[in-house]
PDB file of N, CA and C in Angstrom:
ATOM      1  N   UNK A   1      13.767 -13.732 -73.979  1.00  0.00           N
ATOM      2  CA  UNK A   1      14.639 -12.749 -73.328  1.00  0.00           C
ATOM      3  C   UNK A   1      16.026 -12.822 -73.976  1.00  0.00           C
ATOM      4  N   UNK A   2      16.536 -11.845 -74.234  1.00  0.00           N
ATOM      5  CA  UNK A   2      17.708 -11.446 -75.127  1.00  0.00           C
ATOM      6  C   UNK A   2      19.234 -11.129 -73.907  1.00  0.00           C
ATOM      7  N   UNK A   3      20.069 -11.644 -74.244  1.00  0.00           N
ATOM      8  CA  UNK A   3      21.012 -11.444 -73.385  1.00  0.00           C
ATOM      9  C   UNK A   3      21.557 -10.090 -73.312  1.00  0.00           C
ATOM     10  N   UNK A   4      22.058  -9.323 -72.667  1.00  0.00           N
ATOM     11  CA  UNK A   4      22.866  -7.626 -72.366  1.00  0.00           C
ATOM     12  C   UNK A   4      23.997  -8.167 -73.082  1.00  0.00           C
ATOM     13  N   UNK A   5      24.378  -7.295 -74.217  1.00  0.00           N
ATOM     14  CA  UNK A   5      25.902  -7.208 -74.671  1.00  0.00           C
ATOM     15  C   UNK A   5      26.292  -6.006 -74.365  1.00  0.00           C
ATOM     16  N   UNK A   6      27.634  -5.749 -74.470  1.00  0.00           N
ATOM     17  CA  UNK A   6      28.726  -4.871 -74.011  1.00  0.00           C
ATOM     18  C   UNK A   6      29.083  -4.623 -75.648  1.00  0.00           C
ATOM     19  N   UNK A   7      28.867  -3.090 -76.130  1.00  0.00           N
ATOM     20  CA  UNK A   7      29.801  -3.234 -77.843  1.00  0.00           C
ATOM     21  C   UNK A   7      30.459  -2.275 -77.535  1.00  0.00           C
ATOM     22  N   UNK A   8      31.544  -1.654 -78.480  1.00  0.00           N
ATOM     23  CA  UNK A   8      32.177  -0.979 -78.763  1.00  0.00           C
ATOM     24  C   UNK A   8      32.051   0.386 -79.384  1.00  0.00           C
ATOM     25  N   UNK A   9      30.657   0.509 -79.822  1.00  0.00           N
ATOM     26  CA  UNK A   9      30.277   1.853 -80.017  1.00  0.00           C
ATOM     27  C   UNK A   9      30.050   2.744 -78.826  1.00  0.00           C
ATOM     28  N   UNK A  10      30.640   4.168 -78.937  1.00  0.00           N
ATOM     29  CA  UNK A  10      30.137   5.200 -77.966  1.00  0.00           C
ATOM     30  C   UNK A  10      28.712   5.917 -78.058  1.00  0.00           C
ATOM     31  N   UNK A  11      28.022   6.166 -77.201  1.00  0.00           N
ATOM     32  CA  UNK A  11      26.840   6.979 -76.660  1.00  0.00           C
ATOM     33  C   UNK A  11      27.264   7.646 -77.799  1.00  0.00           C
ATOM     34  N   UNK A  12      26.425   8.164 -78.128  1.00  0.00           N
ATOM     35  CA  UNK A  12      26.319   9.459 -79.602  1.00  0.00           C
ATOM     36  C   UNK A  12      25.239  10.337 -78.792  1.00  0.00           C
ATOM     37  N   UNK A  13      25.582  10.603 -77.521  1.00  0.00           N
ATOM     38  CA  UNK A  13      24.305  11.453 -76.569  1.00  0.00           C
ATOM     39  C   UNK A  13      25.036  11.721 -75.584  1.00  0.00           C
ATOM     40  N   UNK A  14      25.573  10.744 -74.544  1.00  0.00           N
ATOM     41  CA  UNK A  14      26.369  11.320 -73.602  1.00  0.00           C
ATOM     42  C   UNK A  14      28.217  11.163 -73.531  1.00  0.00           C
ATOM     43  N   UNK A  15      28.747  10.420 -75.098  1.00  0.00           N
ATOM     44  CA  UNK A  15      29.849  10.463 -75.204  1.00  0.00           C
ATOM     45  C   UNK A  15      30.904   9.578 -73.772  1.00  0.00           C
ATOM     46  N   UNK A  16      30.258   9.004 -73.012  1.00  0.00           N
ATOM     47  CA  UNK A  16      30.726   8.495 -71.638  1.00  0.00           C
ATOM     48  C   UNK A  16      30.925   7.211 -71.934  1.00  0.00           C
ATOM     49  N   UNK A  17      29.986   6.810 -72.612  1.00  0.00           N
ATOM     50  CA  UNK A  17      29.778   5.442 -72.174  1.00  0.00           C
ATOM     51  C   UNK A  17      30.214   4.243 -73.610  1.00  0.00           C
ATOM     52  N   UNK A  18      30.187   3.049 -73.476  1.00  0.00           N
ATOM     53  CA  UNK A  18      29.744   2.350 -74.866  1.00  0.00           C
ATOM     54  C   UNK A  18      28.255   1.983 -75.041  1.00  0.00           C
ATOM     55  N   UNK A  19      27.797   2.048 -75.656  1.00  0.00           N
ATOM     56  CA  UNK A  19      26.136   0.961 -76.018  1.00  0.00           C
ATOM     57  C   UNK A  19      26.167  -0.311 -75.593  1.00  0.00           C
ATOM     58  N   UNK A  20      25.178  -0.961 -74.520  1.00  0.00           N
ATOM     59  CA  UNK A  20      24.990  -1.948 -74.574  1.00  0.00           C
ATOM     60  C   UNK A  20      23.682  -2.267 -75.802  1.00  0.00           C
ATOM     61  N   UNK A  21      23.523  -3.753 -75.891  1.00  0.00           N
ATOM     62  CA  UNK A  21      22.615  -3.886 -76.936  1.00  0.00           C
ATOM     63  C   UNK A  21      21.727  -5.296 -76.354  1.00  0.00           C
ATOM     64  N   UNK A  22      20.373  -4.872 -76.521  1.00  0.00           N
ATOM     65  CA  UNK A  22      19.885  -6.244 -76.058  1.00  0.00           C
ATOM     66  C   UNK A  22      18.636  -6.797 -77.467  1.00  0.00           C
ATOM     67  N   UNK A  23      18.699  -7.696 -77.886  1.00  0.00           N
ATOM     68  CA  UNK A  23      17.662  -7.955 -79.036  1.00  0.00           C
ATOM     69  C   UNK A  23      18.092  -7.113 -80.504  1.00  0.00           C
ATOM     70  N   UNK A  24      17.345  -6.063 -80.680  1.00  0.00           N
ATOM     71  CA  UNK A  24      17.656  -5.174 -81.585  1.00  0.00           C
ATOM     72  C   UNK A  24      17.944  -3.983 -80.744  1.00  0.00           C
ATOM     73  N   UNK A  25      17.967  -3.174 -79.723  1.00  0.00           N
ATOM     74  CA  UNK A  25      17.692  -2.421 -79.254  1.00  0.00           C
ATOM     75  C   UNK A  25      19.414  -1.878 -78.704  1.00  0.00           C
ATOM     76  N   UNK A  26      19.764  -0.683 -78.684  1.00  0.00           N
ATOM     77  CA  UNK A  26      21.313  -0.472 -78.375  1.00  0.00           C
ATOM     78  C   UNK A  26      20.473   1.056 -77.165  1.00  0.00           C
ATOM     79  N   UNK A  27      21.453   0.757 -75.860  1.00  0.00           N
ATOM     80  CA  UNK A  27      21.174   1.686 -75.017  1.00  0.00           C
ATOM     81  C   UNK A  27      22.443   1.886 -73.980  1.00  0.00           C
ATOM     82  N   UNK A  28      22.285   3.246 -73.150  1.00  0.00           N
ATOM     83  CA  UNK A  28      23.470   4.102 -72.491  1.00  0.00           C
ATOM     84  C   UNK A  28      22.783   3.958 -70.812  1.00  0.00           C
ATOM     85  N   UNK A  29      23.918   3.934 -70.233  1.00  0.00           N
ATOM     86  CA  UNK A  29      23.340   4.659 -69.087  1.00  0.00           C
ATOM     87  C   UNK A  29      22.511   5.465 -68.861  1.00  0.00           C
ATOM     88  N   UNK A  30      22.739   6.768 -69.702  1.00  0.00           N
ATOM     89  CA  UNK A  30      22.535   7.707 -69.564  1.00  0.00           C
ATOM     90  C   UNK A  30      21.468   8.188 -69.896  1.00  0.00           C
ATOM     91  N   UNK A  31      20.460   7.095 -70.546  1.00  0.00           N
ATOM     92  CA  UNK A  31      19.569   7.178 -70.832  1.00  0.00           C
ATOM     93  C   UNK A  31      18.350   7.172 -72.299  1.00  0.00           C
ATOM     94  N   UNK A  32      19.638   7.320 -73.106  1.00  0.00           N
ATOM     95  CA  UNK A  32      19.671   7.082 -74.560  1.00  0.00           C
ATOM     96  C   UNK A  32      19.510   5.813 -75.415  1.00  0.00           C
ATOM     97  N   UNK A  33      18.438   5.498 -75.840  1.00  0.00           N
ATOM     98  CA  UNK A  33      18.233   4.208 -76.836  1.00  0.00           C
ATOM     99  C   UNK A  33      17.582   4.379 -77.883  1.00  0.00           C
ATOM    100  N   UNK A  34      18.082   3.247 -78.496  1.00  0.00           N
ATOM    101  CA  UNK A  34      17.571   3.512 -79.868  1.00  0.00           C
ATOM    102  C   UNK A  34      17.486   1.816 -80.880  1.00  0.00           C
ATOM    103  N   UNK A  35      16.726   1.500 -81.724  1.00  0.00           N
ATOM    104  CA  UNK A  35      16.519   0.070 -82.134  1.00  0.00           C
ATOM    105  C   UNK A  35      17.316   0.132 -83.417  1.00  0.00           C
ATOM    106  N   UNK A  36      17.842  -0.715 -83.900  1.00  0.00           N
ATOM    107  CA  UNK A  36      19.032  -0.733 -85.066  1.00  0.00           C
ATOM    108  C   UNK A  36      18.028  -1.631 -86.264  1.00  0.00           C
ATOM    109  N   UNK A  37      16.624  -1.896 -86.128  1.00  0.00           N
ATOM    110  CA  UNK A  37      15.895  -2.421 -86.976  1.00  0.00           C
ATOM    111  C   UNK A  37      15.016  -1.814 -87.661  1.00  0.00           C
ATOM    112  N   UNK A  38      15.523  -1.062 -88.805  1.00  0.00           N
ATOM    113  CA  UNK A  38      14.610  -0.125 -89.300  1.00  0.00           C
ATOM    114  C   UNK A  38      14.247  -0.610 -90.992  1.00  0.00           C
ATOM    115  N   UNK A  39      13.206  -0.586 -91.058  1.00  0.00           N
ATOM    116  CA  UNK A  39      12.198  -0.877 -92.052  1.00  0.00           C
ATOM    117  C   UNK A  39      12.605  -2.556 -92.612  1.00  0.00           C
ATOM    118  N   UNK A  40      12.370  -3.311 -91.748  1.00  0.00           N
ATOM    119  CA  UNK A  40      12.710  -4.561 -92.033  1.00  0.00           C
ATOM    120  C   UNK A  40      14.551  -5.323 -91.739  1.00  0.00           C
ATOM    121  N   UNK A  41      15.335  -4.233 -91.612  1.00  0.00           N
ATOM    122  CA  UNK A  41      16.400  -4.259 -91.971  1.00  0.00           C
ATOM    123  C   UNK A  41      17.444  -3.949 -90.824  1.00  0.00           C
ATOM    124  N   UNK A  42      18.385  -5.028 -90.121  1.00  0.00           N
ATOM    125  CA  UNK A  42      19.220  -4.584 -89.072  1.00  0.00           C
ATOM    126  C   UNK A  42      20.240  -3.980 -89.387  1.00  0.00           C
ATOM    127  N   UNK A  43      20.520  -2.759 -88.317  1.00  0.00           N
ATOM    128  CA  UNK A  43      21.627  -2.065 -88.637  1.00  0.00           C
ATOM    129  C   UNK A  43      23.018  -2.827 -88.336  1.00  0.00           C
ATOM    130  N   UNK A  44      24.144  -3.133 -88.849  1.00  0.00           N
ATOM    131  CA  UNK A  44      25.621  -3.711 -88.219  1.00  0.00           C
ATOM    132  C   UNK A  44      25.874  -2.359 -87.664  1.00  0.00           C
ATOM    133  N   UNK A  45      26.853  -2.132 -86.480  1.00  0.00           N
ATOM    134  CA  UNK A  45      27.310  -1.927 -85.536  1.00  0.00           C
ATOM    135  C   UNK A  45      27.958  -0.818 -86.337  1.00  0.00           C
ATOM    136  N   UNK A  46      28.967  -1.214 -87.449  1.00  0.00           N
ATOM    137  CA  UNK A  46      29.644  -0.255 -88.475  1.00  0.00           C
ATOM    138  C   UNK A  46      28.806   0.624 -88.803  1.00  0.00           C
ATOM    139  N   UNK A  47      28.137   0.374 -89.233  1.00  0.00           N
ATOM    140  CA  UNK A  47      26.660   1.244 -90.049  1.00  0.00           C
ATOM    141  C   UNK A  47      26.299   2.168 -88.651  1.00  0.00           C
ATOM    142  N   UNK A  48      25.585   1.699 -87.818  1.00  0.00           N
ATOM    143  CA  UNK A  48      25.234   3.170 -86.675  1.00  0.00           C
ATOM    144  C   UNK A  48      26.746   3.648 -86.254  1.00  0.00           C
ATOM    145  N   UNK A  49      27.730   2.963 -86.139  1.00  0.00           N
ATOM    146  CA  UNK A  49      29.019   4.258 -86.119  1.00  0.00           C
ATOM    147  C   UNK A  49      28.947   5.177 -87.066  1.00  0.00           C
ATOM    148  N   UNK A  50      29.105   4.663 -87.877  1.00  0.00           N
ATOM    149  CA  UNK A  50      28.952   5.579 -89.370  1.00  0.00           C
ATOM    150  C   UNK A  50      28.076   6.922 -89.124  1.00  0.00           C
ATOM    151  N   UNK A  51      26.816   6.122 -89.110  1.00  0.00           N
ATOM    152  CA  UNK A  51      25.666   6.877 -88.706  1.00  0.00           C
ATOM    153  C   UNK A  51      25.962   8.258 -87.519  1.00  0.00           C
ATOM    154  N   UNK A  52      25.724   7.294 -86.522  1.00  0.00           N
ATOM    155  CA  UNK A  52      26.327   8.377 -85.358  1.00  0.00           C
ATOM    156  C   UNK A  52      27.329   9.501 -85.645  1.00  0.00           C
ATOM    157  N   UNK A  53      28.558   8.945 -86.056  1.00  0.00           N
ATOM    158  CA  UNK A  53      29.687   9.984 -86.278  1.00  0.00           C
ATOM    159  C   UNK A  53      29.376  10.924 -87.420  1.00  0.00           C
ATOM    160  N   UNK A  54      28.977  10.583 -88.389  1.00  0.00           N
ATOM    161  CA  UNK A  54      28.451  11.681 -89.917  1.00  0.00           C
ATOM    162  C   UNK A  54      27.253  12.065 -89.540  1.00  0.00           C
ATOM    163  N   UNK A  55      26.197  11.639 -89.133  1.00  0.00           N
ATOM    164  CA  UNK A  55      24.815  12.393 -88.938  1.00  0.00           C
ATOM    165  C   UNK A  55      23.526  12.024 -89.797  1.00  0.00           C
ATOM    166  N   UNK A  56      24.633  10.835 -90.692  1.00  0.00           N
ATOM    167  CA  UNK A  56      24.374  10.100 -91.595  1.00  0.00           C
ATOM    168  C   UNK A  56      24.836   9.604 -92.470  1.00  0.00           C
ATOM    169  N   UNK A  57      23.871   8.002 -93.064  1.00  0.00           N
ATOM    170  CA  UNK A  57      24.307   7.091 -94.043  1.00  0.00           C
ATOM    171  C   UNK A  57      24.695   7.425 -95.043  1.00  0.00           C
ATOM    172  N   UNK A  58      25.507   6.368 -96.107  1.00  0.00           N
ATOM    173  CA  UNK A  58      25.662   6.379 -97.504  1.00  0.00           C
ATOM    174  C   UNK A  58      24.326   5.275 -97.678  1.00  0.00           C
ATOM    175  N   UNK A  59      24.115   5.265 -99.008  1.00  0.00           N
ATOM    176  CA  UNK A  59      22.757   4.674 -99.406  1.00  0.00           C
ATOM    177  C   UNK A  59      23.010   3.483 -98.859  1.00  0.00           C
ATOM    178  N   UNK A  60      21.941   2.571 -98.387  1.00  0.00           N
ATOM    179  CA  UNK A  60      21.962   1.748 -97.747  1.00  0.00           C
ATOM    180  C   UNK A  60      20.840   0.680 -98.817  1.00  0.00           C
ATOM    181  N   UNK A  61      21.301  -0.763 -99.163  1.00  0.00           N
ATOM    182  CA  UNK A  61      20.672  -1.770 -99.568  1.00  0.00           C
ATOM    183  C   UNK A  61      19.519  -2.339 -99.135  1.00  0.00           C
ATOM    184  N   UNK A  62      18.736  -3.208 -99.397  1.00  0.00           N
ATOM    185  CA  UNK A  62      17.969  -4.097 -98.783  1.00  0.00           C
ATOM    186  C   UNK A  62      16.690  -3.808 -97.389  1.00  0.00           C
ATOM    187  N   UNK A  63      16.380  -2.529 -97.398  1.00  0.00           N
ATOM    188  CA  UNK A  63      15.253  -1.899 -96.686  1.00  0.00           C
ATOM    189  C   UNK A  63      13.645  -2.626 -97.202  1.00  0.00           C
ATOM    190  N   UNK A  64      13.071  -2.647 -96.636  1.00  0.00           N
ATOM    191  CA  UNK A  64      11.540  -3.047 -96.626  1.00  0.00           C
ATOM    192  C   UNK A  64      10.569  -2.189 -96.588  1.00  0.00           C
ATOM    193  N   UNK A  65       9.769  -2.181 -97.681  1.00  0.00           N
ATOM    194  CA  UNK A  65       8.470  -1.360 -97.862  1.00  0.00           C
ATOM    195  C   UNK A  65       7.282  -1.488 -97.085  1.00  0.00           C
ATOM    196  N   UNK A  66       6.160  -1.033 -96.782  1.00  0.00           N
ATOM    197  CA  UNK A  66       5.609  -1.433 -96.189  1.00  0.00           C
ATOM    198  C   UNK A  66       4.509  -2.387 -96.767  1.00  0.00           C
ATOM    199  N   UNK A  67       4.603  -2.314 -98.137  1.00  0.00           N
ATOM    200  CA  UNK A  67       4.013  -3.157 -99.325  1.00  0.00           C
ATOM    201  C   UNK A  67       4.767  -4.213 -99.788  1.00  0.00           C
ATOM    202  N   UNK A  68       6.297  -4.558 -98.665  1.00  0.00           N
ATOM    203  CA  UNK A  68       6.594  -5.806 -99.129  1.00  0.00           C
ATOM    204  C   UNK A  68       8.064  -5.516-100.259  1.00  0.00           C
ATOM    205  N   UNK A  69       8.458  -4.501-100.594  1.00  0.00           N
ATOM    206  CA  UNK A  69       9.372  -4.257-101.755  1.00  0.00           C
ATOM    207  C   UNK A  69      10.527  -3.543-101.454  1.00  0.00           C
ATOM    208  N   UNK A  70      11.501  -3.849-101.675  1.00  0.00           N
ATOM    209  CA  UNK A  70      12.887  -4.014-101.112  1.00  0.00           C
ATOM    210  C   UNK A  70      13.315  -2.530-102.217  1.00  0.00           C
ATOM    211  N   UNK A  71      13.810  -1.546-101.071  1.00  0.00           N
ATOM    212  CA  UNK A  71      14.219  -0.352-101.896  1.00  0.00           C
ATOM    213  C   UNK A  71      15.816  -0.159-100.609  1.00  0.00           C
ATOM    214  N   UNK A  72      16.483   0.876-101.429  1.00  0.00           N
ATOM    215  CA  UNK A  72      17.900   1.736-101.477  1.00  0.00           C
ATOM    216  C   UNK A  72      17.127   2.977-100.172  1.00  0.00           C
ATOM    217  N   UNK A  73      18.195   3.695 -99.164  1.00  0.00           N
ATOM    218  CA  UNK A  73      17.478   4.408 -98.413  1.00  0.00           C
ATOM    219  C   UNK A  73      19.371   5.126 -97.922  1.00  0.00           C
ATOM    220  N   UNK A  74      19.174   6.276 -98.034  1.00  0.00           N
ATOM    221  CA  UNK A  74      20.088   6.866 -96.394  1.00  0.00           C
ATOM    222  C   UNK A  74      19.396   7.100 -95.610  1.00  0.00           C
ATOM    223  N   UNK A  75      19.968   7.044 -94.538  1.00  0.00           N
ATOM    224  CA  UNK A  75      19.207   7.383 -93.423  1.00  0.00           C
ATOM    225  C   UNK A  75      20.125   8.714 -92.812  1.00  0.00           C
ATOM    226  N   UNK A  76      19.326   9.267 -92.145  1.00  0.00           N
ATOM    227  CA  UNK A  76      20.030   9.905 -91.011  1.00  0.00           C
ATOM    228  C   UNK A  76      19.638  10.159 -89.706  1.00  0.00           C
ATOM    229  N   UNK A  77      20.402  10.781 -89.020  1.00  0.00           N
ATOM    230  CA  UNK A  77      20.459  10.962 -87.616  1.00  0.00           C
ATOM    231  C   UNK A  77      20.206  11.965 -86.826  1.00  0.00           C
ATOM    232  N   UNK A  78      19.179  12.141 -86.082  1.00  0.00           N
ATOM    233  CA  UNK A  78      18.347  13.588 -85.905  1.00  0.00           C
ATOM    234  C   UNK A  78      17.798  13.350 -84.609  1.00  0.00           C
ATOM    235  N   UNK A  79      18.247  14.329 -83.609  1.00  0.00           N
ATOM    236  CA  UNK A  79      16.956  13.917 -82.664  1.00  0.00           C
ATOM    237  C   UNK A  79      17.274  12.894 -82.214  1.00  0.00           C
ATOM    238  N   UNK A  80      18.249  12.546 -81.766  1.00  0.00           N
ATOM    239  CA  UNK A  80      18.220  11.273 -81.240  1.00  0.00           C
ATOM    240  C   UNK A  80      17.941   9.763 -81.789  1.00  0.00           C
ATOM    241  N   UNK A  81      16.909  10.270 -82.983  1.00  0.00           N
ATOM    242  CA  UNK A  81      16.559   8.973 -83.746  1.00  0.00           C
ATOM    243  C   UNK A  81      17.062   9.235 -85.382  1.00  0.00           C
ATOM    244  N   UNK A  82      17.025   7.524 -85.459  1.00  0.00           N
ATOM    245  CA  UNK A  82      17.525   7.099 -87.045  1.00  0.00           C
ATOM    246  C   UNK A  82      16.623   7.261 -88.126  1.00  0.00           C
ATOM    247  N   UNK A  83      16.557   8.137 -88.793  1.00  0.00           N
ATOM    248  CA  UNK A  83      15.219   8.172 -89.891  1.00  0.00           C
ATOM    249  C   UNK A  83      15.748   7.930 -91.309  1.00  0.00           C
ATOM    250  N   UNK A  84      14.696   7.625 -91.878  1.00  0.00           N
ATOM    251  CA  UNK A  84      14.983   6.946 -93.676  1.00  0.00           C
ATOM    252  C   UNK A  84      14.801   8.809 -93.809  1.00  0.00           C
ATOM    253  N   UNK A  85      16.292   8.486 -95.141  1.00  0.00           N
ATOM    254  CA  UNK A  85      16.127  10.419 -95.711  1.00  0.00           C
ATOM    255  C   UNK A  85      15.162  10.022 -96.538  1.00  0.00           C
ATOM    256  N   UNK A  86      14.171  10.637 -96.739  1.00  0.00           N
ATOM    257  CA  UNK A  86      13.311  10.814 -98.470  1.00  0.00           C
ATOM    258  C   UNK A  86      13.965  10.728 -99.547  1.00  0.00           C
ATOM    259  N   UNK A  87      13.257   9.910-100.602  1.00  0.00           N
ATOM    260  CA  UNK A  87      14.173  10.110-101.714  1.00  0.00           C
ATOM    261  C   UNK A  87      14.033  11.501-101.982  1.00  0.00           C
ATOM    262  N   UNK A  88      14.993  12.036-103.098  1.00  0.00           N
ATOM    263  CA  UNK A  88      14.911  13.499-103.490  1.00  0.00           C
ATOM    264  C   UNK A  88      14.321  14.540-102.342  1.00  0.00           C
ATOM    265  N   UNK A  89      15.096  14.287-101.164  1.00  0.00           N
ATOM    266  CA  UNK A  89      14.449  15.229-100.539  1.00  0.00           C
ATOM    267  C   UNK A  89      14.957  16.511-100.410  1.00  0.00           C
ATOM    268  N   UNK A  90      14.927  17.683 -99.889  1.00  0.00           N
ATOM    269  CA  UNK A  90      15.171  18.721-100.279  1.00  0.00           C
ATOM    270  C   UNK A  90      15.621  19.628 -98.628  1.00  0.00           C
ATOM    271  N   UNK A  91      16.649  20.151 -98.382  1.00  0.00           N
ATOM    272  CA  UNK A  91      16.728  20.909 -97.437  1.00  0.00           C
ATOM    273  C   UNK A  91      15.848  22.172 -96.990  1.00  0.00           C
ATOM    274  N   UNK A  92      15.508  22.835 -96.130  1.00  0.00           N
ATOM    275  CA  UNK A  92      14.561  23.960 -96.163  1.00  0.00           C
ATOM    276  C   UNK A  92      15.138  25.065 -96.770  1.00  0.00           C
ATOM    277  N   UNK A  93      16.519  25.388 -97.276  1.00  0.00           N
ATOM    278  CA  UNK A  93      16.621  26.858 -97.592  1.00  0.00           C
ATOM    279  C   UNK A  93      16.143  26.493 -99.212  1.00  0.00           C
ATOM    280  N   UNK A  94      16.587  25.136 -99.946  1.00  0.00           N
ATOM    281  CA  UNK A  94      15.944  25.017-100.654  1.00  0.00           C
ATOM    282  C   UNK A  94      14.211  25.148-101.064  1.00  0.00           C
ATOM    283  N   UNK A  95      13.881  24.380-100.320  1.00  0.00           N
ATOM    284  CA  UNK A  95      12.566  24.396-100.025  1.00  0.00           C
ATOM    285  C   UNK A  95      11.581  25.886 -99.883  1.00  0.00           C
ATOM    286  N   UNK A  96      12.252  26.518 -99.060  1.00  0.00           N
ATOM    287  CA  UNK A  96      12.019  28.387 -99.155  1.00  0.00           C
ATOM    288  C   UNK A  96      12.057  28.732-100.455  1.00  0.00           C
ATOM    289  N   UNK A  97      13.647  28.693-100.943  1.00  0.00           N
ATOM    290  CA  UNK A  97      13.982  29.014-101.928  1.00  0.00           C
ATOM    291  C   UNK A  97      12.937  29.044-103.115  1.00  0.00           C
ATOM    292  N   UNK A  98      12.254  27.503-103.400  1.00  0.00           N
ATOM    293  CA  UNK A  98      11.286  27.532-104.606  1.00  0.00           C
ATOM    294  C   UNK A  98      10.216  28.260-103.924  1.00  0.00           C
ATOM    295  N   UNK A  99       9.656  28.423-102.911  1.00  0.00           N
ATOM    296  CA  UNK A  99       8.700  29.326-102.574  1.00  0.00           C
ATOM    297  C   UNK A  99       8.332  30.165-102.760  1.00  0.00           C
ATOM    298  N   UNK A 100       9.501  31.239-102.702  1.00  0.00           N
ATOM    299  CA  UNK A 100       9.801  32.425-103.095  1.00  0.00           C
ATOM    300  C   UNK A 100       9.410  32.980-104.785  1.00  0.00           C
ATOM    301  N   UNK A 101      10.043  31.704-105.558  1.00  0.00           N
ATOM    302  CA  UNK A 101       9.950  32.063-106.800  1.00  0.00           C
ATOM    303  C   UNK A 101       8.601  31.486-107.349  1.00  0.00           C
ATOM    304  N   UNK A 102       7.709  30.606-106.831  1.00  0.00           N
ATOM    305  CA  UNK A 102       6.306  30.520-107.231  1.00  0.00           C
ATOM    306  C   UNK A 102       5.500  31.925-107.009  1.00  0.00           C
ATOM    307  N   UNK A 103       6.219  32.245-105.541  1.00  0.00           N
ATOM    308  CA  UNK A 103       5.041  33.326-105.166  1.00  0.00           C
ATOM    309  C   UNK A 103       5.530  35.002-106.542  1.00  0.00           C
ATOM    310  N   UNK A 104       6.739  34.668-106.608  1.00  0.00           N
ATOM    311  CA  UNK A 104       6.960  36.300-107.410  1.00  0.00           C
ATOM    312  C   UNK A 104       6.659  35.472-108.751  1.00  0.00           C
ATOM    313  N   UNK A 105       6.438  34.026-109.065  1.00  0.00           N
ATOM    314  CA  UNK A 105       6.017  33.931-110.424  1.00  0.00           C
ATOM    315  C   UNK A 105       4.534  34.287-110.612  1.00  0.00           C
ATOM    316  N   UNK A 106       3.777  33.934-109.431  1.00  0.00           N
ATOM    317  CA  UNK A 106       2.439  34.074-109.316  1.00  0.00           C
ATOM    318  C   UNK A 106       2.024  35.687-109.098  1.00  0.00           C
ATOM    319  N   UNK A 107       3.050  36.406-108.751  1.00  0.00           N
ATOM    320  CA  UNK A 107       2.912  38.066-108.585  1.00  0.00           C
ATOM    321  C   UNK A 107       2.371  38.405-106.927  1.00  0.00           C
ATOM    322  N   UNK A 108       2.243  37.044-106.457  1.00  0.00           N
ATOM    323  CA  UNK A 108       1.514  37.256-104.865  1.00  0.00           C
ATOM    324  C   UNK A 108       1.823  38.589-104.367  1.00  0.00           C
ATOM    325  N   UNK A 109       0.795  39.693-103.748  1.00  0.00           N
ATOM    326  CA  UNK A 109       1.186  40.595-103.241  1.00  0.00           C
ATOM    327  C   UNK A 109       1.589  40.097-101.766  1.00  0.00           C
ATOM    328  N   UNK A 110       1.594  38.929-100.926  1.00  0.00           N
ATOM    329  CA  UNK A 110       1.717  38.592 -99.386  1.00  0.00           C
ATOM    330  C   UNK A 110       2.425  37.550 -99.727  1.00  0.00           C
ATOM    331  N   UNK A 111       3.765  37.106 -99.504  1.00  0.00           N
ATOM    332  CA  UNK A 111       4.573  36.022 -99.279  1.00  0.00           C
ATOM    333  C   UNK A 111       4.401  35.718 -97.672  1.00  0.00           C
ATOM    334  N   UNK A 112       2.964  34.958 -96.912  1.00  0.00           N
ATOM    335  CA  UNK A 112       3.275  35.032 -95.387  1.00  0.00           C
ATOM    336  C   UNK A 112       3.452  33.159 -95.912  1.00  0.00           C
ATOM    337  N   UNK A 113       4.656  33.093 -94.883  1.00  0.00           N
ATOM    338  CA  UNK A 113       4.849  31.548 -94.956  1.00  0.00           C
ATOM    339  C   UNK A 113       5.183  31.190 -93.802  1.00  0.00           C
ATOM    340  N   UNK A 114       4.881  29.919 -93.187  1.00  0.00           N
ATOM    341  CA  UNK A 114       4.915  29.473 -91.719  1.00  0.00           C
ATOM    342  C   UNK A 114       6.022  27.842 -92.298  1.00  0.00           C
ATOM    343  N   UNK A 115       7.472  28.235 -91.510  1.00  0.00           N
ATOM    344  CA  UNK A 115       8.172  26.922 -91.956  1.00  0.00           C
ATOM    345  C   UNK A 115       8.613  26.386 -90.565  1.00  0.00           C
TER     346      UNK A 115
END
């Protein structure tokens, strides 16, 4: 059993409160939690401010594979939860964007796309 701390970060949900934190785990009154141990790797307190306030990380060191191999990651902040960004990942207007130009490279007479 892990003791209740009191930190200094604010709710990034209901803005009221600070995070308590018990183990790995940081939570609100209000109902909001979330675990600061993601892919092998604890978050410091700085880092989910960071997080919280931008919406997301700068590349982050020392993450864990699930094969054991230590890679570079941003993360961001979505939904309530902390997710690893993909490497090279791509926004959707991008993502549309090349769509568009496969289908008029391909001459498709039906561009139907479900995003």
């Amino acid at each position: 059993e892990y003791p209740v701390l009191t930190t200094s970060l604010e709710c990034p949900y209901c803005h009221q409160n600070n995070l308590s934190k018990m183990g790995n785990k940081y939570f609100c009154e209000c109902g909001f939690n979330i675990r600061n141990l993601i892919a092998g790797r604890e978050l410091s307190e700085n880092e989910l401010s960071y997080i919280f306030n931008n919406g997301k990380s700068q590349k982050i060191n020392d993450f864990i594979s699930k094969k054991g191999k230590k890679f570079k990651a941003k993360l961001i902040f979505k939904n309530e939860k902390i997710l690893i960004r993909p490497r090279n990942s791509k926004n959707i207007d991008e993502i549309h964007g090349e769509i568009i130009k496969i289908t008029n490279l391909l001459n498709c007479k039906y561009n139907i796309i479900t995003i």
